[in-house]
Protein backbone atom coordinates (compact mmCIF):
# COMPACT_ATOMS: atom_id res chain seq x y z
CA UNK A 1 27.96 -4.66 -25.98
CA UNK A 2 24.63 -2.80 -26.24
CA UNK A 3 22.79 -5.80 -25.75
CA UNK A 4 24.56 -6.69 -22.87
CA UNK A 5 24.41 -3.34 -21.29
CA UNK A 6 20.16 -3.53 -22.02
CA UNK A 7 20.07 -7.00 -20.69
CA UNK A 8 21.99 -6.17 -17.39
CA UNK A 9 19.19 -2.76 -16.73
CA UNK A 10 16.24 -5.22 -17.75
CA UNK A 11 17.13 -7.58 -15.03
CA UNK A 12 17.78 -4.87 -12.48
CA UNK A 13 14.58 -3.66 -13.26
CA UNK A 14 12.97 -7.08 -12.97
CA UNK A 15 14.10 -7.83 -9.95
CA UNK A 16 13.46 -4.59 -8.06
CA UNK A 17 9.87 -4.77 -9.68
CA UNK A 18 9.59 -8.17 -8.19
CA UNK A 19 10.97 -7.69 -4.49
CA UNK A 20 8.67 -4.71 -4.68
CA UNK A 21 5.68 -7.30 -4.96
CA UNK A 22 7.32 -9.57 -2.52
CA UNK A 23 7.27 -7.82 0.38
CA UNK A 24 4.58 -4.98 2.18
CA UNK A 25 5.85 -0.98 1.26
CA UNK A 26 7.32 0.80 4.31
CA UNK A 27 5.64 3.75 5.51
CA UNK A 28 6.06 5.46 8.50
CA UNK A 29 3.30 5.08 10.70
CA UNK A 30 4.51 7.35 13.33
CA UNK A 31 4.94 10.00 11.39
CA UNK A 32 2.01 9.66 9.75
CA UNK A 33 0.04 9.81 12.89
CA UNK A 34 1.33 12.67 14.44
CA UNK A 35 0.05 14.55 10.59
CA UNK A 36 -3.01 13.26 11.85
CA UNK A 37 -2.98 13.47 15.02
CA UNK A 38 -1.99 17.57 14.79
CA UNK A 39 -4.98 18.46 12.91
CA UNK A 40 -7.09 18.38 16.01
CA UNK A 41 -4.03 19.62 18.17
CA UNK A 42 -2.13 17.68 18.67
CA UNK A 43 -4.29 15.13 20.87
CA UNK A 44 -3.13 11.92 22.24
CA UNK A 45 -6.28 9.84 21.94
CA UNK A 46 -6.32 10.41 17.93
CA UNK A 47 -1.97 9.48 18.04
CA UNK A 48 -2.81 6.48 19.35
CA UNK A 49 -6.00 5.23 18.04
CA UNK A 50 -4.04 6.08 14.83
CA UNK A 51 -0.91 3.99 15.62
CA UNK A 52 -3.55 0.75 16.62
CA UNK A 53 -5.32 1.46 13.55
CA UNK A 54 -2.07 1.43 10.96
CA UNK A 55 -0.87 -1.94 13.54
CA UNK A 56 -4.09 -3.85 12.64
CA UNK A 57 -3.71 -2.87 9.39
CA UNK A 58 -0.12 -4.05 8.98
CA UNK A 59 -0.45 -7.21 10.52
CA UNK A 60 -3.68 -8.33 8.55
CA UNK A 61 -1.67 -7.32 4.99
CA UNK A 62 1.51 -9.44 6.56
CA UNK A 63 -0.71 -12.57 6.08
CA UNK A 64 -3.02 -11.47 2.96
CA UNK A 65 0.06 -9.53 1.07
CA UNK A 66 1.94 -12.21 -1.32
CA UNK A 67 -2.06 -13.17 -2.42
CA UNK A 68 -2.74 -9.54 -3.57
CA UNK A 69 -1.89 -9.19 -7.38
CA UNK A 70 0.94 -7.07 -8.09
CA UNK A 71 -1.34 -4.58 -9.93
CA UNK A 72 -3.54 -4.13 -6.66
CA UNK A 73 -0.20 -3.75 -4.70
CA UNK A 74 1.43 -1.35 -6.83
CA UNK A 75 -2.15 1.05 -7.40
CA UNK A 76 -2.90 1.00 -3.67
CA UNK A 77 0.60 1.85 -2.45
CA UNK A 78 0.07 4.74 -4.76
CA UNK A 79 -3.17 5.54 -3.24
CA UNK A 80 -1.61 5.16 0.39
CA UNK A 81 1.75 7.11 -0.75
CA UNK A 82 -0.75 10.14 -1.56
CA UNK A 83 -1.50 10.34 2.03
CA UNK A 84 2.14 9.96 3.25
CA UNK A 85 2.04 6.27 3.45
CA UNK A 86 -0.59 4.28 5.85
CA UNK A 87 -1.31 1.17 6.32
CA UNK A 88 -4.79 1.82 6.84
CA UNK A 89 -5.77 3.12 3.85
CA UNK A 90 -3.41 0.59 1.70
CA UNK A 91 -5.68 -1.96 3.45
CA UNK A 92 -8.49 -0.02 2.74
CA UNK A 93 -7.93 0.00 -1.36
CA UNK A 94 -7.30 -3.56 -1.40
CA UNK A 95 -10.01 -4.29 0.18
CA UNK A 96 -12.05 -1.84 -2.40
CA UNK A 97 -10.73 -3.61 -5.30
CA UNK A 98 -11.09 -6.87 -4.49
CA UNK A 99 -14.91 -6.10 -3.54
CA UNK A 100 -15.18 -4.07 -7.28
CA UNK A 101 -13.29 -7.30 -9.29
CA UNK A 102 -16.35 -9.79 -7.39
CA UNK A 103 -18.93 -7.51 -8.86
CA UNK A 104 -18.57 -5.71 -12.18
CA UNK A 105 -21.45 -3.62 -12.36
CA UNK A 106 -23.66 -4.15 -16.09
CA UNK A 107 -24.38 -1.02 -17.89
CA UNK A 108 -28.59 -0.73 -19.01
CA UNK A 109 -29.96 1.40 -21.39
């Protein structure tokens, strides 16, 4: 019975894990925006140059997203999450590690 019970939470587990990786976090990109947006009062130019920004962003990672290795995914929606979820700055760490995997640095004494 235990083992059944164990093996029933492993495979919930599994398969949240893996639609996690399947599919791009949701984040509210209004909401964010208007965070933003209200440090400089509120201003309609930053709102909306926001909202384009965290739209580019979420339709480049639509196309790139099932490439990105679920360890990338999961560390940069943790990175993004810190900020109250964008798109932008998801993008941004991607982009960051994938540029820091091409070229590990060598260490010289």
């Amino acid at each position: 019975m235990i083992f059944k019970l164990v093996s029933f939470f492993s495979a919930v587990l599994l398969s949240s894990v893996s639609a996690k990786a399947d599919s791009i976090p949701r984040y509210d990109p209004p909401a964010y925006c208007k965070k933003v947006s209200d440090v400089s009062g509120g201003a309609a130019v930053i709102y909306n140059g926001c909202l384009e920004m965290e739209q580019e962003a979420y339709d480049h990672l639509k196309v790139v997203w099932s490439g990105i290795s679920s360890n990338t995914q999961n560390y940069c929606d943790e990175v993004a999450r810190v900020s109250d979820g964008s798109y932008t700055i998801l993008k941004g760490c991607i982009e960051m590690e994938a540029d820091a995997a091409a070229s590990t640095p060598e260490f010289k004494f």
